[in-house]
C-alpha atoms as a PDB file:
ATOM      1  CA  UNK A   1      58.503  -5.621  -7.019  1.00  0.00           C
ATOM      2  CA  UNK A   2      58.368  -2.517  -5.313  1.00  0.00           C
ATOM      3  CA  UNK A   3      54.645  -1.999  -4.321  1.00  0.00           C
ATOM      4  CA  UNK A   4      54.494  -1.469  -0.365  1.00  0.00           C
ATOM      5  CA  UNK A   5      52.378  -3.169   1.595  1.00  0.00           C
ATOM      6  CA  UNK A   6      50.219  -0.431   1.960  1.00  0.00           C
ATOM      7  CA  UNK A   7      49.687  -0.547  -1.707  1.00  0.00           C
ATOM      8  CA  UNK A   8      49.036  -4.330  -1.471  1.00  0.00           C
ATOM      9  CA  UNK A   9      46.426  -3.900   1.319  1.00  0.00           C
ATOM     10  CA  UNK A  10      44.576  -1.184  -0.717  1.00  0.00           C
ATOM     11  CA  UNK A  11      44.299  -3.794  -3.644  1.00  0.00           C
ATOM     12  CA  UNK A  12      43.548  -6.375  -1.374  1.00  0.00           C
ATOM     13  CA  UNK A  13      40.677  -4.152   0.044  1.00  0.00           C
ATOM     14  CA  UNK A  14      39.628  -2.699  -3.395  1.00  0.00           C
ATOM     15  CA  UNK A  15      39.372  -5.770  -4.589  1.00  0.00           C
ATOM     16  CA  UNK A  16      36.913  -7.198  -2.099  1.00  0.00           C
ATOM     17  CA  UNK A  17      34.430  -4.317  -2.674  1.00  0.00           C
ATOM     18  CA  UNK A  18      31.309  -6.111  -3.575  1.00  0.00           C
ATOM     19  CA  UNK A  19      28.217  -3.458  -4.994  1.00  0.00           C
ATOM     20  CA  UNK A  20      24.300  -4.553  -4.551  1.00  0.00           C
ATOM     21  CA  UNK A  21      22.052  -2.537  -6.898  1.00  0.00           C
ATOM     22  CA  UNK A  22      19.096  -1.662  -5.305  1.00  0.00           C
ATOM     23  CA  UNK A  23      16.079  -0.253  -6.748  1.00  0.00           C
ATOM     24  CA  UNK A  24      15.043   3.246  -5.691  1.00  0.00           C
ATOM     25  CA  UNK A  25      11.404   3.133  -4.396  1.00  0.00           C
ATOM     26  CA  UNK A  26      10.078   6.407  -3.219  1.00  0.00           C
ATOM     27  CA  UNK A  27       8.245   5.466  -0.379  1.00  0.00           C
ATOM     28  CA  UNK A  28       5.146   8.121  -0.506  1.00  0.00           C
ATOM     29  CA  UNK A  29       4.625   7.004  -4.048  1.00  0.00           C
ATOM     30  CA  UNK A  30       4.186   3.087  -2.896  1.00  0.00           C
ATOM     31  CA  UNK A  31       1.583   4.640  -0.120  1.00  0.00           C
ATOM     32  CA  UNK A  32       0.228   6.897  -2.473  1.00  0.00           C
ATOM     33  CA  UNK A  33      -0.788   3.736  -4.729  1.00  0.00           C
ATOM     34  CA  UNK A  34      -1.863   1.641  -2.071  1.00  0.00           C
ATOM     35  CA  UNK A  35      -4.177   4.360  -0.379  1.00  0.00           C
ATOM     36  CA  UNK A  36      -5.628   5.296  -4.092  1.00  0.00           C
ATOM     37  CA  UNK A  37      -6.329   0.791  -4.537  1.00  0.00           C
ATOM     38  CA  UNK A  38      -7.878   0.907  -1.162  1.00  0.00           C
ATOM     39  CA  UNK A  39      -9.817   3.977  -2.054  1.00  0.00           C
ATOM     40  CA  UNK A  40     -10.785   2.350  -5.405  1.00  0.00           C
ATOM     41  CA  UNK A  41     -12.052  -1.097  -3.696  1.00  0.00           C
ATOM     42  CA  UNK A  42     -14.284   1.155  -1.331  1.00  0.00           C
ATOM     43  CA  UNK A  43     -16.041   3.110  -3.898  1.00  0.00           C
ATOM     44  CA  UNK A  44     -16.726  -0.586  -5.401  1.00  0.00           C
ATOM     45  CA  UNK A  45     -18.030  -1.445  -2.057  1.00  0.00           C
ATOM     46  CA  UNK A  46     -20.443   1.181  -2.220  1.00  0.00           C
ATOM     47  CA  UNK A  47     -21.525   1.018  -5.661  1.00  0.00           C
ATOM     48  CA  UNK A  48     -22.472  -2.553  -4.697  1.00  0.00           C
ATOM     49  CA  UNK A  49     -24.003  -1.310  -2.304  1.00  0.00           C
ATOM     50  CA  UNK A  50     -26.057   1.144  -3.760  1.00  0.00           C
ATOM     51  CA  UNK A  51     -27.178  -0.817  -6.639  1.00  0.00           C
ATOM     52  CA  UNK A  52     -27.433  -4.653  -5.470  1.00  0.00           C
ATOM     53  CA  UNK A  53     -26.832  -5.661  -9.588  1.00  0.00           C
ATOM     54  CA  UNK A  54     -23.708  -3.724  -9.435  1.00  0.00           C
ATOM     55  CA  UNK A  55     -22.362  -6.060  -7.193  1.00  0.00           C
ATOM     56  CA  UNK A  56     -20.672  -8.934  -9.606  1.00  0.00           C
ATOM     57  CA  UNK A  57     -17.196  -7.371  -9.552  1.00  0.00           C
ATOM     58  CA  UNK A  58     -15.543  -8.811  -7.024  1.00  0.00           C
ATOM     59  CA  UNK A  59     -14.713  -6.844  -3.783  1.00  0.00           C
ATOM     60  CA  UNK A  60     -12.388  -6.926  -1.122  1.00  0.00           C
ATOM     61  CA  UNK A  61     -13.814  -7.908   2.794  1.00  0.00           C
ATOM     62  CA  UNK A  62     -14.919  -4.771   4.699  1.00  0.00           C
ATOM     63  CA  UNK A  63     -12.553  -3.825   7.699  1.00  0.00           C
ATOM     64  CA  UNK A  64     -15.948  -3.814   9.458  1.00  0.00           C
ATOM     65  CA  UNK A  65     -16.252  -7.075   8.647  1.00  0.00           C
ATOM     66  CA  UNK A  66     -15.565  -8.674  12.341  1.00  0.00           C
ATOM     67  CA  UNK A  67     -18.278  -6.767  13.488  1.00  0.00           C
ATOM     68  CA  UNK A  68     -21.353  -8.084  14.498  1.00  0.00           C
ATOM     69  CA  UNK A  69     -23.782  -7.375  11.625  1.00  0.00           C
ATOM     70  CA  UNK A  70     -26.727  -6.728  13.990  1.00  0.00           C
ATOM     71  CA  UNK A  71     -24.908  -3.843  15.197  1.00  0.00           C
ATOM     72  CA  UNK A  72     -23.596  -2.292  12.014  1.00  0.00           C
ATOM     73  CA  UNK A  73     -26.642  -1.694   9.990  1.00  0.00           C
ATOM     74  CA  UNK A  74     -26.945  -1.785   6.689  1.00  0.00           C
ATOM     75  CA  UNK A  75     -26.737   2.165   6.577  1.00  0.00           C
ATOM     76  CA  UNK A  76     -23.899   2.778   9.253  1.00  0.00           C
ATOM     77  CA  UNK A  77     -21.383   0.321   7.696  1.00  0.00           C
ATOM     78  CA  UNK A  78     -21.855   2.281   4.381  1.00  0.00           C
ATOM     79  CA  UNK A  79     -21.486   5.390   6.030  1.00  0.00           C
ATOM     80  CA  UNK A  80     -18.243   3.722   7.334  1.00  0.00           C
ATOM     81  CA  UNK A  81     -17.033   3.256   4.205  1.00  0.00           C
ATOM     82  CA  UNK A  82     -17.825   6.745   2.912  1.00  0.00           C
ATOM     83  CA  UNK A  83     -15.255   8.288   5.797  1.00  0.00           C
ATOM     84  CA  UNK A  84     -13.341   5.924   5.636  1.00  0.00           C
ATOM     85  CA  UNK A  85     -12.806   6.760   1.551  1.00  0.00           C
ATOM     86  CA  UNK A  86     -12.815  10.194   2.324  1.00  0.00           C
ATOM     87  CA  UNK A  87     -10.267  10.555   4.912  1.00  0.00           C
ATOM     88  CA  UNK A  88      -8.352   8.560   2.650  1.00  0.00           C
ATOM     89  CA  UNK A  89      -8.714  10.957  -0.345  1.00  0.00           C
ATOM     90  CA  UNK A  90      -7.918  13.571   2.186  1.00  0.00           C
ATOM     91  CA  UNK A  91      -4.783  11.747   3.255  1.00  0.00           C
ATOM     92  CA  UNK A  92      -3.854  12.153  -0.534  1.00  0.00           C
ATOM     93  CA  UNK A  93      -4.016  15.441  -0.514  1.00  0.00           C
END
């Protein structure tokens, strides 16, 4: 036996090495996706409503939904919407 015992605590260390894969996410591509759903469910929001027959797909809540609906009229919460999607296509660019 003549390993040192520098070459036993290498082994000893090498041999505790423990690797975790990971998968690489790209984090502007998961934004990207999540701004272009969002953008997606408010063009939805607006076809509905636009065309009150349109509206049988199912849409997520407004973000404008905790306020009052007396003071968001029908009008100014669509126009919410619209920049809303747009400064979220602009965001994509």
């Amino acid at each position: 036996m003549e390993e040192s015992l520098n070459t036993l605590k290498y082994a000893n260390r090498a041999r505790n090495i423990r690797n975790r894969p990971t998968v690489n996410q790209n984090r502007d591509q998961t934004l990207l996706a999540h701004m272009q759903d969002e953008i997606a469910a408010l063009q939805q929001q607006l076809a509905a409503q636009a065309s009150p027959s349109a509206a049988q797909t199912t849409a997520p809540p407004s973000p404008f939904s905790s306020v009052a609906p007396d003071v968001l009229g029908g009008t100014a919460n669509s126009r919410m919407m619209q920049v809303r999607a747009s400064q979220l296509t602009v965001a994509l660019v």
